[in-house]
PDB file of N, CA and C in Angstrom:
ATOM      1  N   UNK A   1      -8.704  46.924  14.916  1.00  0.00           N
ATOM      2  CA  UNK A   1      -8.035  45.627  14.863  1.00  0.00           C
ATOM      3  C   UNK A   1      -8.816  44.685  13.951  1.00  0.00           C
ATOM      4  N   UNK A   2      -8.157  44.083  12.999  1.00  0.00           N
ATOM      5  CA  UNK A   2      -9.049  43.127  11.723  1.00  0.00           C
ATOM      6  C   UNK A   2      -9.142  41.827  13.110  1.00  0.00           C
ATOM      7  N   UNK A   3      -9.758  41.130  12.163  1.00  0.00           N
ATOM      8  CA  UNK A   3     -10.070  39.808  12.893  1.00  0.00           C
ATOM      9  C   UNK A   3      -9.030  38.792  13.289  1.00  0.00           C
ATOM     10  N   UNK A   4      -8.263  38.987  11.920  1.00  0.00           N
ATOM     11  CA  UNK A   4      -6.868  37.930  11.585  1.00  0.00           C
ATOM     12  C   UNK A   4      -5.804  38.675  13.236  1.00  0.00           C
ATOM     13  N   UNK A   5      -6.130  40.010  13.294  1.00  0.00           N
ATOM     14  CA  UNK A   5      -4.629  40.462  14.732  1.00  0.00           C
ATOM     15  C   UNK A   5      -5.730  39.776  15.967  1.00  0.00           C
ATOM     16  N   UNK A   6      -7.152  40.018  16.005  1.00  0.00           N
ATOM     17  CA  UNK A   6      -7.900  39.199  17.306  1.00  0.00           C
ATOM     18  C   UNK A   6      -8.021  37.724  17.396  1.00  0.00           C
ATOM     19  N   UNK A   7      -7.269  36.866  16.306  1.00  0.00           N
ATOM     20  CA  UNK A   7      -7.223  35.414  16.636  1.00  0.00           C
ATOM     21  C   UNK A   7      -5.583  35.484  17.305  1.00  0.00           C
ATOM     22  N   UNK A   8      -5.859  34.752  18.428  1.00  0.00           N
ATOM     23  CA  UNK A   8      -4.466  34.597  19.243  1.00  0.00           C
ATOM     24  C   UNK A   8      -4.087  32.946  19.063  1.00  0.00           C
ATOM     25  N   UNK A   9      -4.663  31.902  18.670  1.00  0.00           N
ATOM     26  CA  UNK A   9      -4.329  31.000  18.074  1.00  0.00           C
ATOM     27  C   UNK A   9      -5.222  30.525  16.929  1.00  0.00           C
ATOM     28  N   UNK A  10      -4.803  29.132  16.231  1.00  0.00           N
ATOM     29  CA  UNK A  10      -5.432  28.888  15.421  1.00  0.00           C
ATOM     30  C   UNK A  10      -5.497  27.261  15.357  1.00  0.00           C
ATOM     31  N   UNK A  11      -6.244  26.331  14.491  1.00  0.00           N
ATOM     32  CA  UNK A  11      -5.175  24.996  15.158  1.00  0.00           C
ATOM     33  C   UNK A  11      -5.733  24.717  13.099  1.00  0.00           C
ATOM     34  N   UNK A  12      -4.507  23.850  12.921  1.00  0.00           N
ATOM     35  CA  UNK A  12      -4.704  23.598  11.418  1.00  0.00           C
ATOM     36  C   UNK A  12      -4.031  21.668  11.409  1.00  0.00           C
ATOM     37  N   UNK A  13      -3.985  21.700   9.945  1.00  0.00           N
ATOM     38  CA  UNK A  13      -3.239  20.709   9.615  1.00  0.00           C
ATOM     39  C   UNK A  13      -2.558  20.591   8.670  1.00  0.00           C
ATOM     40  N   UNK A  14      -1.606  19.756   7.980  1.00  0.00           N
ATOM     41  CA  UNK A  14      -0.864  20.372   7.097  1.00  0.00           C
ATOM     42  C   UNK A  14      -0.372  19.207   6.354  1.00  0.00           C
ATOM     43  N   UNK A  15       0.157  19.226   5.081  1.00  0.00           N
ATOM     44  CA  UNK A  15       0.552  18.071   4.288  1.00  0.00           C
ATOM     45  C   UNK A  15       2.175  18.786   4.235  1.00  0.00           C
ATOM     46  N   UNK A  16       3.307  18.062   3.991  1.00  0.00           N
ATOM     47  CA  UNK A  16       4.549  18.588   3.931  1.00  0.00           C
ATOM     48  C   UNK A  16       5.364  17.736   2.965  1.00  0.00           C
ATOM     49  N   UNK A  17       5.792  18.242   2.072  1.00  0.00           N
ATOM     50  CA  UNK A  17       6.646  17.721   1.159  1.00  0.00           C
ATOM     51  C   UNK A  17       7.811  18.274   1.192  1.00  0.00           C
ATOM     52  N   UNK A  18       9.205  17.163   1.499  1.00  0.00           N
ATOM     53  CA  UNK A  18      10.326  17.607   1.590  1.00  0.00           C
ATOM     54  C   UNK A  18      11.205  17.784   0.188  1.00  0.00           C
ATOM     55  N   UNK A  19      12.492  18.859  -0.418  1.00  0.00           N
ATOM     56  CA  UNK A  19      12.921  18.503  -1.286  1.00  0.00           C
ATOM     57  C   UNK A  19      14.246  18.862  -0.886  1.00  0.00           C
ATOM     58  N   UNK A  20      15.065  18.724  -1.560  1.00  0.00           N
ATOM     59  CA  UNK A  20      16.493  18.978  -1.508  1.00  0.00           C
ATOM     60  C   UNK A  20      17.293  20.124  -0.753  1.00  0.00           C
ATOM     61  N   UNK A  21      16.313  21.234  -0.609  1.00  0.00           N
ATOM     62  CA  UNK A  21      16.318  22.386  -0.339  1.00  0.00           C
ATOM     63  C   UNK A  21      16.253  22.739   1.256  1.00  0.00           C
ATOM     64  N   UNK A  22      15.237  21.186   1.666  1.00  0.00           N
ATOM     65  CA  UNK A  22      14.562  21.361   3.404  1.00  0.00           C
ATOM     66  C   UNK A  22      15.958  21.277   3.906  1.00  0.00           C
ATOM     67  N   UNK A  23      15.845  22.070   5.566  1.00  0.00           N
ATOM     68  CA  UNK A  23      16.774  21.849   6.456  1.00  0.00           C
ATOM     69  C   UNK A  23      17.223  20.653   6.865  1.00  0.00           C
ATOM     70  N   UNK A  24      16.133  19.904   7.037  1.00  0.00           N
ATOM     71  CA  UNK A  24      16.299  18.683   7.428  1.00  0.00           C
ATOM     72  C   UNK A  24      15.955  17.327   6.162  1.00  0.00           C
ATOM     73  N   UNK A  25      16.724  16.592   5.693  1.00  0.00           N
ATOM     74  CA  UNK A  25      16.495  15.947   4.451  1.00  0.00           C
ATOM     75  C   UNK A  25      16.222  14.184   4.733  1.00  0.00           C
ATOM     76  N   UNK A  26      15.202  14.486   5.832  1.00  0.00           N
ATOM     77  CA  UNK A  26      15.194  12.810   6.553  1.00  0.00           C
ATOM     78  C   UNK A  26      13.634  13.322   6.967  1.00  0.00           C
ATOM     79  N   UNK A  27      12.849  12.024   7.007  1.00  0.00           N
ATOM     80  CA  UNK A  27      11.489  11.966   6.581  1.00  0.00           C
ATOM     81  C   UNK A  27      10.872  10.517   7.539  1.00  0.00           C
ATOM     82  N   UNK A  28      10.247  10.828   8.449  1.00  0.00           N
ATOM     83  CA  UNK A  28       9.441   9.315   9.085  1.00  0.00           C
ATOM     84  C   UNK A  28       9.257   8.101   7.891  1.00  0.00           C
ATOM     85  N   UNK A  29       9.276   8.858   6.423  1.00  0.00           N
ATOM     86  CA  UNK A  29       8.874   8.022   5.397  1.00  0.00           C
ATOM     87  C   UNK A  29      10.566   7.321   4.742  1.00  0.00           C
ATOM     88  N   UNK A  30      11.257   8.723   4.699  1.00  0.00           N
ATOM     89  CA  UNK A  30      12.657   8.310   4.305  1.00  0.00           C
ATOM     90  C   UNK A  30      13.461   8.498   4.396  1.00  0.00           C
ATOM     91  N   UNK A  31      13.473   7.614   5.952  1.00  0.00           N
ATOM     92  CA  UNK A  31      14.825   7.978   7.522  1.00  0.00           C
ATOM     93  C   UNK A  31      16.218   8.260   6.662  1.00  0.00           C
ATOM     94  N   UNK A  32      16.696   7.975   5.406  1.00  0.00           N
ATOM     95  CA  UNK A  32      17.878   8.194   5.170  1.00  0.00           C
ATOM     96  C   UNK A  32      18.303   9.310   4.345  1.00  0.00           C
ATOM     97  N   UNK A  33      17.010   9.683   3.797  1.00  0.00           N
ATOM     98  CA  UNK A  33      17.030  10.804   2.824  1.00  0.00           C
ATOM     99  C   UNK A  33      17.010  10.714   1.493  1.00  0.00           C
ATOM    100  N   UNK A  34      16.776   9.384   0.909  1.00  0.00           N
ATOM    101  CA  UNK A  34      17.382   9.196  -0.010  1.00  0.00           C
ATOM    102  C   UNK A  34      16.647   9.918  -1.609  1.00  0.00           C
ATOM    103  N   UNK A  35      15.046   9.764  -0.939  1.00  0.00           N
ATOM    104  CA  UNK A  35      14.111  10.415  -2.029  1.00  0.00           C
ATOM    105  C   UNK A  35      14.222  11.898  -1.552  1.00  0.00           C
ATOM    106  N   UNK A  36      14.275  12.261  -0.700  1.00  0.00           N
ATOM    107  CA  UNK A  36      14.148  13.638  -0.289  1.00  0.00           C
ATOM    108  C   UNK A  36      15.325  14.399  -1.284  1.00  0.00           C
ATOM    109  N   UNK A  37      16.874  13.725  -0.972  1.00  0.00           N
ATOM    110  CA  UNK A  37      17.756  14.557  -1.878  1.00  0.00           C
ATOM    111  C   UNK A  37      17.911  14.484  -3.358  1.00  0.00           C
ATOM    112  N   UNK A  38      16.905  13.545  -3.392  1.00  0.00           N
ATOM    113  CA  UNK A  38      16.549  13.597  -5.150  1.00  0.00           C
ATOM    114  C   UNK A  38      15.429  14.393  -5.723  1.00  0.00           C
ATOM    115  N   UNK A  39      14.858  14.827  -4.854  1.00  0.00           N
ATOM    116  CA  UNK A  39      13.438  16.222  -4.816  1.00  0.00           C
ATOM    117  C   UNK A  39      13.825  17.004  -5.071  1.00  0.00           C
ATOM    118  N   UNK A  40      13.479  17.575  -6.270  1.00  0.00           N
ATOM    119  CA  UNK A  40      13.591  19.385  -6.755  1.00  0.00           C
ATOM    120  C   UNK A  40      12.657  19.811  -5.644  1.00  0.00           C
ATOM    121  N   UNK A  41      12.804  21.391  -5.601  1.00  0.00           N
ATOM    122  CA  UNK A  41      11.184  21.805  -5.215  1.00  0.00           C
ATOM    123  C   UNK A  41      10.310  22.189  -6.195  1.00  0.00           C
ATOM    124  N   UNK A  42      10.491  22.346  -7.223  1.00  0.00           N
ATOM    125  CA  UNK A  42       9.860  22.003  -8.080  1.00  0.00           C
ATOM    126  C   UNK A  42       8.531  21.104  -8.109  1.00  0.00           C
ATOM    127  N   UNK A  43       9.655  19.783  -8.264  1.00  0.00           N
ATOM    128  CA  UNK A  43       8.895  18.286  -8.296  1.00  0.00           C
ATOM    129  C   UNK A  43       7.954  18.435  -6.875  1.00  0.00           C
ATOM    130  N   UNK A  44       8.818  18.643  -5.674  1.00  0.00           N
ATOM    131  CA  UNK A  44       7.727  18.938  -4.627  1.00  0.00           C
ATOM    132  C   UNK A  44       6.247  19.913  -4.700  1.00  0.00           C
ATOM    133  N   UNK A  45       6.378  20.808  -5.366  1.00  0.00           N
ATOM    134  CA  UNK A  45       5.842  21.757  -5.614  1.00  0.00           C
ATOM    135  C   UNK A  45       4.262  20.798  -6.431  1.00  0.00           C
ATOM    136  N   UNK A  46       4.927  20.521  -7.461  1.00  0.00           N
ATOM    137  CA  UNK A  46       3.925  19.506  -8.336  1.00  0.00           C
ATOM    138  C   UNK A  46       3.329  18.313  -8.006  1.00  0.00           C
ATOM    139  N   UNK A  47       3.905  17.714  -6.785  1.00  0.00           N
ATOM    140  CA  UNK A  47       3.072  16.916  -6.196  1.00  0.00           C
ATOM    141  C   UNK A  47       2.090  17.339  -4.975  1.00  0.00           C
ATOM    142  N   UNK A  48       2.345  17.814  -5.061  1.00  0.00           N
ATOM    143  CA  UNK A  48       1.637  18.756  -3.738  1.00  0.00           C
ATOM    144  C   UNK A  48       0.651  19.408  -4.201  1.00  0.00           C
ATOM    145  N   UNK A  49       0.682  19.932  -5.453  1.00  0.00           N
ATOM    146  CA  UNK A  49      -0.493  20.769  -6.480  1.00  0.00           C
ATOM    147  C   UNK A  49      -1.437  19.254  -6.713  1.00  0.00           C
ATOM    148  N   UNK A  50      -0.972  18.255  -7.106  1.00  0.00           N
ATOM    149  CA  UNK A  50      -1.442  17.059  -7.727  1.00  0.00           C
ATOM    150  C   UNK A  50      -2.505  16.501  -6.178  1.00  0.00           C
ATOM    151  N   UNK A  51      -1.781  16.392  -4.945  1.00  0.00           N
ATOM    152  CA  UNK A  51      -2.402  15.962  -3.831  1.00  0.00           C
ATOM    153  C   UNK A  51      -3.588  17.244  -3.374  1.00  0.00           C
ATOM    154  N   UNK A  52      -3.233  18.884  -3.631  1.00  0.00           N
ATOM    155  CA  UNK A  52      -4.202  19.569  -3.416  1.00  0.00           C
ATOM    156  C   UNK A  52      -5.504  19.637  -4.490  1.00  0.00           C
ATOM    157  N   UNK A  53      -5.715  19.014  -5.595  1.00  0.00           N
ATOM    158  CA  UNK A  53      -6.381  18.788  -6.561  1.00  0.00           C
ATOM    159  C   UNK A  53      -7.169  17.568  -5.673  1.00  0.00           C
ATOM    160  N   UNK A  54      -6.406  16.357  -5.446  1.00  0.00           N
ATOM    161  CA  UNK A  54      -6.990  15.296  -5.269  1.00  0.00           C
ATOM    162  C   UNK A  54      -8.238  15.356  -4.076  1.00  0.00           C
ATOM    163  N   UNK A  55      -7.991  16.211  -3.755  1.00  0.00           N
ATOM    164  CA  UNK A  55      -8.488  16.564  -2.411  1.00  0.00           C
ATOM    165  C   UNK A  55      -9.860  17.910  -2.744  1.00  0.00           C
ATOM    166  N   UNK A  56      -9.322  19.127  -3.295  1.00  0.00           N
ATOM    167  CA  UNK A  56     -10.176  19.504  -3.914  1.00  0.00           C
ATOM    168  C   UNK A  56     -11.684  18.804  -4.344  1.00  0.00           C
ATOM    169  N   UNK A  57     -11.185  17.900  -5.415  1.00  0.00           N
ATOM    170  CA  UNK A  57     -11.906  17.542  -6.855  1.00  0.00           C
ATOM    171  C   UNK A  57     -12.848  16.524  -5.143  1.00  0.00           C
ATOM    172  N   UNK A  58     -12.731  15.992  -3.925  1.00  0.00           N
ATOM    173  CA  UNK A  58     -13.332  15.386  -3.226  1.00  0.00           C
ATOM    174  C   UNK A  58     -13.153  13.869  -3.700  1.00  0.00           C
ATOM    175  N   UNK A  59     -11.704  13.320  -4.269  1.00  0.00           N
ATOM    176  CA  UNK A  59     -11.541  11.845  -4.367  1.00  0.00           C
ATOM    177  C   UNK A  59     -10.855  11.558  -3.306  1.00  0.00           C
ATOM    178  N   UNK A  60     -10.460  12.170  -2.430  1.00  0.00           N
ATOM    179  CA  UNK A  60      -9.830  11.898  -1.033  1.00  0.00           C
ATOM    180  C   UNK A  60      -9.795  13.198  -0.208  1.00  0.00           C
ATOM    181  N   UNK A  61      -9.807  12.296   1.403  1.00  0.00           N
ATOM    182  CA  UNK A  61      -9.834  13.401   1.858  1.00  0.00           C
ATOM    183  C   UNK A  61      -8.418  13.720   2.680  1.00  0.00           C
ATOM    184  N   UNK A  62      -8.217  15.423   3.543  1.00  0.00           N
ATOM    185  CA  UNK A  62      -7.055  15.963   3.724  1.00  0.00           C
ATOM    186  C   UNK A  62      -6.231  14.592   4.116  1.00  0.00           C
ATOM    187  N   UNK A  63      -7.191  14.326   5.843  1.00  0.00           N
ATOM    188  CA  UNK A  63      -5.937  13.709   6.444  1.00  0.00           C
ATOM    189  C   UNK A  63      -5.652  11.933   5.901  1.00  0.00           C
ATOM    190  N   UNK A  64      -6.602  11.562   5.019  1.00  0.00           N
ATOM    191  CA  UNK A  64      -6.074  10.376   3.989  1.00  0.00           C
ATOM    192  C   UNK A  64      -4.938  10.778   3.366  1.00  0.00           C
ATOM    193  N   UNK A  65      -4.867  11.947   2.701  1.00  0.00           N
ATOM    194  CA  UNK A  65      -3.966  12.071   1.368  1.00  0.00           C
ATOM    195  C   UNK A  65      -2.378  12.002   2.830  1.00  0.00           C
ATOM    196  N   UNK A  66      -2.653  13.212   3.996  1.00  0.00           N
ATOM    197  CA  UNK A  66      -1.892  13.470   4.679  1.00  0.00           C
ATOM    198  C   UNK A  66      -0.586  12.247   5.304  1.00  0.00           C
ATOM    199  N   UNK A  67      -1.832  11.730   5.674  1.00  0.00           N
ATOM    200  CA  UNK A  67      -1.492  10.227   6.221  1.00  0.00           C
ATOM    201  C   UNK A  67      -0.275   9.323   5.246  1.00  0.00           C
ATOM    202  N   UNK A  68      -0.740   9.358   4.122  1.00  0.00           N
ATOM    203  CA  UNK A  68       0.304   8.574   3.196  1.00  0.00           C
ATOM    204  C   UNK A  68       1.040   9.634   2.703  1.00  0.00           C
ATOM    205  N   UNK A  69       1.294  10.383   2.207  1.00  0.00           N
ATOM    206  CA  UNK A  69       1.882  11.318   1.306  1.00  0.00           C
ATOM    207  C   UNK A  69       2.914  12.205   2.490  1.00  0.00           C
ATOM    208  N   UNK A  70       2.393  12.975   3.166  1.00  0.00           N
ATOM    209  CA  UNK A  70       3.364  14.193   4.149  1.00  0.00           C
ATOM    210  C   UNK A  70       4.648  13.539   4.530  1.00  0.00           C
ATOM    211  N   UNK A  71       5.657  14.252   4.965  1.00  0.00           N
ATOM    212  CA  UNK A  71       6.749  13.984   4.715  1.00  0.00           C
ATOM    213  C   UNK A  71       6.878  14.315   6.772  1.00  0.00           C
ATOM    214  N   UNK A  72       6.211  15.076   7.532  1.00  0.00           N
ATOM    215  CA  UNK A  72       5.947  15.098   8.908  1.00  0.00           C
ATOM    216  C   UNK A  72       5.326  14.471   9.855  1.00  0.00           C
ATOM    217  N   UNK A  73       5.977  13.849  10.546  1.00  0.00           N
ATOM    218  CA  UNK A  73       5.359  13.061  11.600  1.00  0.00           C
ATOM    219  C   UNK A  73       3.795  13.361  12.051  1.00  0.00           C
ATOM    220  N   UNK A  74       3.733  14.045  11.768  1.00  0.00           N
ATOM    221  CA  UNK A  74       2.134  14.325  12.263  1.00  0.00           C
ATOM    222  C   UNK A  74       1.137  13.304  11.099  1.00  0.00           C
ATOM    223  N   UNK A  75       1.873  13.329   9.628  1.00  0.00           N
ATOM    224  CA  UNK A  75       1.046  12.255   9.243  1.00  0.00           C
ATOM    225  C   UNK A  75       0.644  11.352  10.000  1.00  0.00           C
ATOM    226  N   UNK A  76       0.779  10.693  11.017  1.00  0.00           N
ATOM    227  CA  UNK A  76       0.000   9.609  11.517  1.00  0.00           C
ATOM    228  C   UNK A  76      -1.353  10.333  12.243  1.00  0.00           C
ATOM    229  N   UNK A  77      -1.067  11.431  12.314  1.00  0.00           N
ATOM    230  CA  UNK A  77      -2.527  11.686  12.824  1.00  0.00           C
ATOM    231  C   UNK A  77      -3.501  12.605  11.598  1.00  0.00           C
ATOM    232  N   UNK A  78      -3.132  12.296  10.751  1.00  0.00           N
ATOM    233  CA  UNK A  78      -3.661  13.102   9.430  1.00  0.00           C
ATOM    234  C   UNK A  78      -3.280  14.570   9.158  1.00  0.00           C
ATOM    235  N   UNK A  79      -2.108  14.593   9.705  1.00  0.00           N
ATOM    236  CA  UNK A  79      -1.661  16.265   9.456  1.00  0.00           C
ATOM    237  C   UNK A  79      -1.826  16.929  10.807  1.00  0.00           C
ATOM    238  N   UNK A  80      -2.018  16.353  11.550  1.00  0.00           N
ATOM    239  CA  UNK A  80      -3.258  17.400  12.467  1.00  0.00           C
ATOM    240  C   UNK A  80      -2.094  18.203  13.400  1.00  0.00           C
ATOM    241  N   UNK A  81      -1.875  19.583  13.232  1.00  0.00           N
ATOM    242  CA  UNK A  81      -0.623  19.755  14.191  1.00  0.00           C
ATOM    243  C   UNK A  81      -1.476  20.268  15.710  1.00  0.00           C
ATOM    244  N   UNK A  82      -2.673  20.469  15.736  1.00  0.00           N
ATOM    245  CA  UNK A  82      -3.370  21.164  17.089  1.00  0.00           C
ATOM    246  C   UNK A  82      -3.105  22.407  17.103  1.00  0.00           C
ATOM    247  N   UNK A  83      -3.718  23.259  18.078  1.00  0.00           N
ATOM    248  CA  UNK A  83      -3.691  24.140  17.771  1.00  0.00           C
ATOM    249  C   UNK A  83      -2.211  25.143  18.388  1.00  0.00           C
ATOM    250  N   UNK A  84      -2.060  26.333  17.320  1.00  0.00           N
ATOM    251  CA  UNK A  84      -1.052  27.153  17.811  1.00  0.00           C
ATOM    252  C   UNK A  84      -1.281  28.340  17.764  1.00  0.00           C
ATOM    253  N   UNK A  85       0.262  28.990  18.496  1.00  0.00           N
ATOM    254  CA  UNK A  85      -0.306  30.458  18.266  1.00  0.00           C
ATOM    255  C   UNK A  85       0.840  31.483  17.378  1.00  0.00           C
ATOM    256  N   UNK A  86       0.558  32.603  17.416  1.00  0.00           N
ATOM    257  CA  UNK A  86       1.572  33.281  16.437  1.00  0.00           C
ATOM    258  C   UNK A  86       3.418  33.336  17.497  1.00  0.00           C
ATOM    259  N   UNK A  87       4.209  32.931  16.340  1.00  0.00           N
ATOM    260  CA  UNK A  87       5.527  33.115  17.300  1.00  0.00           C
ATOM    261  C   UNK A  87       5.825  31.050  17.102  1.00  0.00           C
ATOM    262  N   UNK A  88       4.823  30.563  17.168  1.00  0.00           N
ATOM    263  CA  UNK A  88       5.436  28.767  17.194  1.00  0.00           C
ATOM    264  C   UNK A  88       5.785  28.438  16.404  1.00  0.00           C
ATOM    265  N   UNK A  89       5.488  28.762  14.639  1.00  0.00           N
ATOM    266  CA  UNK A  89       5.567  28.324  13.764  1.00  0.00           C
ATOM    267  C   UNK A  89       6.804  29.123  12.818  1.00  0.00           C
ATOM    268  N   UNK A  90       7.351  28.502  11.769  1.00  0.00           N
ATOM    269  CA  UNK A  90       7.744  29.471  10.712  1.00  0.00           C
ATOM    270  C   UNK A  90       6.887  30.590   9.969  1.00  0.00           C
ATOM    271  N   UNK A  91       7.155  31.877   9.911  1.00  0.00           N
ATOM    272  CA  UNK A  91       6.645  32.858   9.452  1.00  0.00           C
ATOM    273  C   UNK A  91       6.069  32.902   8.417  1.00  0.00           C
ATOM    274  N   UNK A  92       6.315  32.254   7.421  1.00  0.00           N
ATOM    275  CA  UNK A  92       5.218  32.165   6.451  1.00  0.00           C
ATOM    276  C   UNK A  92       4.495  30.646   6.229  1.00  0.00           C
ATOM    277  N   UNK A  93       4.617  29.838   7.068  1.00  0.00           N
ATOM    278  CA  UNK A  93       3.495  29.276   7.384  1.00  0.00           C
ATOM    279  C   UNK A  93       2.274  29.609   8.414  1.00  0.00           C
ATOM    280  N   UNK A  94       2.990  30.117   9.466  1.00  0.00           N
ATOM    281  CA  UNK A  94       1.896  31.241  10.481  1.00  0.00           C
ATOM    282  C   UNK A  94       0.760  31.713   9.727  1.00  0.00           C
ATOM    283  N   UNK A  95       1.907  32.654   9.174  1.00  0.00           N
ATOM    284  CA  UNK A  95       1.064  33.940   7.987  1.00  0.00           C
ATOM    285  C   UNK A  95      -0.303  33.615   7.405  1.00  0.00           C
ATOM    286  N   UNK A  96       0.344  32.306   6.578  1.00  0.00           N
ATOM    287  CA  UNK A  96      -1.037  31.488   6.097  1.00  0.00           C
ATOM    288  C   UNK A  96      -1.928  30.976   6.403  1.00  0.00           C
ATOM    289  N   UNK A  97      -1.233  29.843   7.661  1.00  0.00           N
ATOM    290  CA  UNK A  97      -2.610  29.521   8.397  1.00  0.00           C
ATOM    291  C   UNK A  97      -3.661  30.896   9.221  1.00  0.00           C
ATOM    292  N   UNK A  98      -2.741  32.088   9.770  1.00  0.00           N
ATOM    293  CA  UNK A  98      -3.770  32.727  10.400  1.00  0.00           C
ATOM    294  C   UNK A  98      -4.830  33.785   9.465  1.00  0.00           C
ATOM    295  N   UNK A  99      -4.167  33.538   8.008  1.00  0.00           N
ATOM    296  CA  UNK A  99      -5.239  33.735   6.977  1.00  0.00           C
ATOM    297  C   UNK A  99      -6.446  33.524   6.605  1.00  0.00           C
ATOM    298  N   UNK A 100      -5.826  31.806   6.721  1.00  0.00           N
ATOM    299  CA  UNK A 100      -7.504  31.024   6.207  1.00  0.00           C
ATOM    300  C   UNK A 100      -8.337  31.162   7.206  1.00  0.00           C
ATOM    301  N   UNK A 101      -9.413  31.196   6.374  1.00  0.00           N
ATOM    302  CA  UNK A 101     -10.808  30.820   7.020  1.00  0.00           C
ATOM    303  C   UNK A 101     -11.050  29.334   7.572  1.00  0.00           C
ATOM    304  N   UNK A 102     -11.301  28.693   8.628  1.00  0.00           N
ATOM    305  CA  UNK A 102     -12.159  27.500   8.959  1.00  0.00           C
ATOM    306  C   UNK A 102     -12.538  26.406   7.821  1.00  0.00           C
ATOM    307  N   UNK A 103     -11.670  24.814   7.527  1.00  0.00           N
ATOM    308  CA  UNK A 103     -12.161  24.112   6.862  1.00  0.00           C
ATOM    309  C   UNK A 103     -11.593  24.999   5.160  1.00  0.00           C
ATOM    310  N   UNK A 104     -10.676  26.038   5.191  1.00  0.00           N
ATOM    311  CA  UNK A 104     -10.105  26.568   3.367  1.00  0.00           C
ATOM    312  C   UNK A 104      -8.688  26.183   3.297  1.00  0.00           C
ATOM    313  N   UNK A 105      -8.304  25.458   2.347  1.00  0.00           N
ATOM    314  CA  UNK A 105      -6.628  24.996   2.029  1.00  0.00           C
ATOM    315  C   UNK A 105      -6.057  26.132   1.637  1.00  0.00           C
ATOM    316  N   UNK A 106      -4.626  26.441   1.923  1.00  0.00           N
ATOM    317  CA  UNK A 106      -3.988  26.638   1.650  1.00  0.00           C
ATOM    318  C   UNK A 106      -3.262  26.518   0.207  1.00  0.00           C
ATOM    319  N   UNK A 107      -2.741  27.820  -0.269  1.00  0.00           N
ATOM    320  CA  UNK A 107      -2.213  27.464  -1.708  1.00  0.00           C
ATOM    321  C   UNK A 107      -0.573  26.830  -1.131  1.00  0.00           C
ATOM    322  N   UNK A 108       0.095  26.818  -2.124  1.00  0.00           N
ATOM    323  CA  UNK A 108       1.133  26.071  -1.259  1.00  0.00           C
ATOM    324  C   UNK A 108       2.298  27.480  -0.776  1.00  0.00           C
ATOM    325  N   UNK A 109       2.981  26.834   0.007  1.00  0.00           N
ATOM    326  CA  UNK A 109       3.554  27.307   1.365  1.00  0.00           C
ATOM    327  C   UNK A 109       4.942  26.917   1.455  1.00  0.00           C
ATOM    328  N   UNK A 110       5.821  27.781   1.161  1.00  0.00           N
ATOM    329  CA  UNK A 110       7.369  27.480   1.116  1.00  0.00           C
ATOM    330  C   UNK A 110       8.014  27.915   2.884  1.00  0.00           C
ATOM    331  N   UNK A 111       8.603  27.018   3.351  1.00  0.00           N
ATOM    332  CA  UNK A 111       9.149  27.264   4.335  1.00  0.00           C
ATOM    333  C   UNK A 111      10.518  26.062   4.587  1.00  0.00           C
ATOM    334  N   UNK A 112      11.739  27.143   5.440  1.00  0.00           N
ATOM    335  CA  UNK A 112      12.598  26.107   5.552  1.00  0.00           C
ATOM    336  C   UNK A 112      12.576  24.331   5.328  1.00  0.00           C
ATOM    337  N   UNK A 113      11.624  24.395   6.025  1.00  0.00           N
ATOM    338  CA  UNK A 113      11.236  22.694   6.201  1.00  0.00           C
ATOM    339  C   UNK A 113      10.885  21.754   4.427  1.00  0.00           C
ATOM    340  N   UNK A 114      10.226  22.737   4.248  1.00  0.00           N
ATOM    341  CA  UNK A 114      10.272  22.105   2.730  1.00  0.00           C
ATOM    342  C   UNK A 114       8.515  23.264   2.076  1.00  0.00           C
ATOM    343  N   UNK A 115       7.679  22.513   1.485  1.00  0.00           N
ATOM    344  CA  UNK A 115       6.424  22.936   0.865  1.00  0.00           C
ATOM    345  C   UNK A 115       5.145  22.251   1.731  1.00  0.00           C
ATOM    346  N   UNK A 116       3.458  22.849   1.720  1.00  0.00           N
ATOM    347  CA  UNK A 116       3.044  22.593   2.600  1.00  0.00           C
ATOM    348  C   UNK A 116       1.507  23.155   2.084  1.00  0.00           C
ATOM    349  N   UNK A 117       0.958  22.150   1.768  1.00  0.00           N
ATOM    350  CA  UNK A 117      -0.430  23.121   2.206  1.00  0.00           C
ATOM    351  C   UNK A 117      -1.134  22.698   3.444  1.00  0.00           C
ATOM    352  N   UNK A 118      -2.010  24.080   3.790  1.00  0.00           N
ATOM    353  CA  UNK A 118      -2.117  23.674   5.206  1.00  0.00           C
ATOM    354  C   UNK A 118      -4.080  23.993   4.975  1.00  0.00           C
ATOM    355  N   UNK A 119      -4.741  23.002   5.981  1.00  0.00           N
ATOM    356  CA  UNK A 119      -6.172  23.149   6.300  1.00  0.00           C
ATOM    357  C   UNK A 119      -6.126  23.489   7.767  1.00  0.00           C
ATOM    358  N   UNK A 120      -7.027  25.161   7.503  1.00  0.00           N
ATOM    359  CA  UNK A 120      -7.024  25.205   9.035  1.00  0.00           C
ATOM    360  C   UNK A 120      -8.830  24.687   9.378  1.00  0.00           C
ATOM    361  N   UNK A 121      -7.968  24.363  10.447  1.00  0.00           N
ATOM    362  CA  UNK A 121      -9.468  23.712  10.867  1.00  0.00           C
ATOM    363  C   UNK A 121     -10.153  23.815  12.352  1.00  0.00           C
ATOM    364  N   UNK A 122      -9.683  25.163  13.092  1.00  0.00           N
ATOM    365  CA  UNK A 122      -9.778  26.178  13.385  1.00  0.00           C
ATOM    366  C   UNK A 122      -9.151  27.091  14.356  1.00  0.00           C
TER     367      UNK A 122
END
């Protein structure tokens, strides 16, 4: 058994950018949708590269960028979703978080909901 099948949860956090594409096209940021249905994923895609840079390069940190930028209610707590286990999440966000290592971002992360990089943090 690798290590990744002996973690039975994990707890992360996550930045979420919605685009045209998400199931849901309404945002704590923009209850009506209005920027959301004007989002390529694309454009999502590229801001999200732009916010994982910012963060990278150490000019801000996750749950700052999280806080203003994510498109999920959890922004108010900096992304922070707590911890979960396999089966709660969408499948290829799971996937990813039960990938990373402790404190490593995520490249970005397509799931119904929209795009996502995620910090697990543990």
């Amino acid at each position: 058994m690798s290590s990744q099948e002996e973690r039975r949860q994990v707890s992360a956090s996550h930045i979420l950018i919605k685009h045209e594409g998400s199931r849901r096209k309404a945002s704590w940021q923009d209850p009506d949708g209005v920027r959301i249905r004007s989002t390529t994923r694309d454009s999502a895609v590229e801001q999200l590269r732009a916010l994982r840079e910012e963060i990278a390069s150490g000019k801000a940190s996750f749950e700052d960028v999280a806080s203003r930028h994510s498109d999920c209610s959890t922004a108010k707590r900096g992304g922070d979703l707590g911890p979960f286990k396999r089966g709660q999440m969408q499948k290829p966000f799971e996937d990813a978080a039960f990938a990373l290592e402790i404190g490593e971002i995520s490249n970005i992360v397509d799931t119904d909901s929209g795009v996502h990089i995620i910090l697990r943090t543990g």
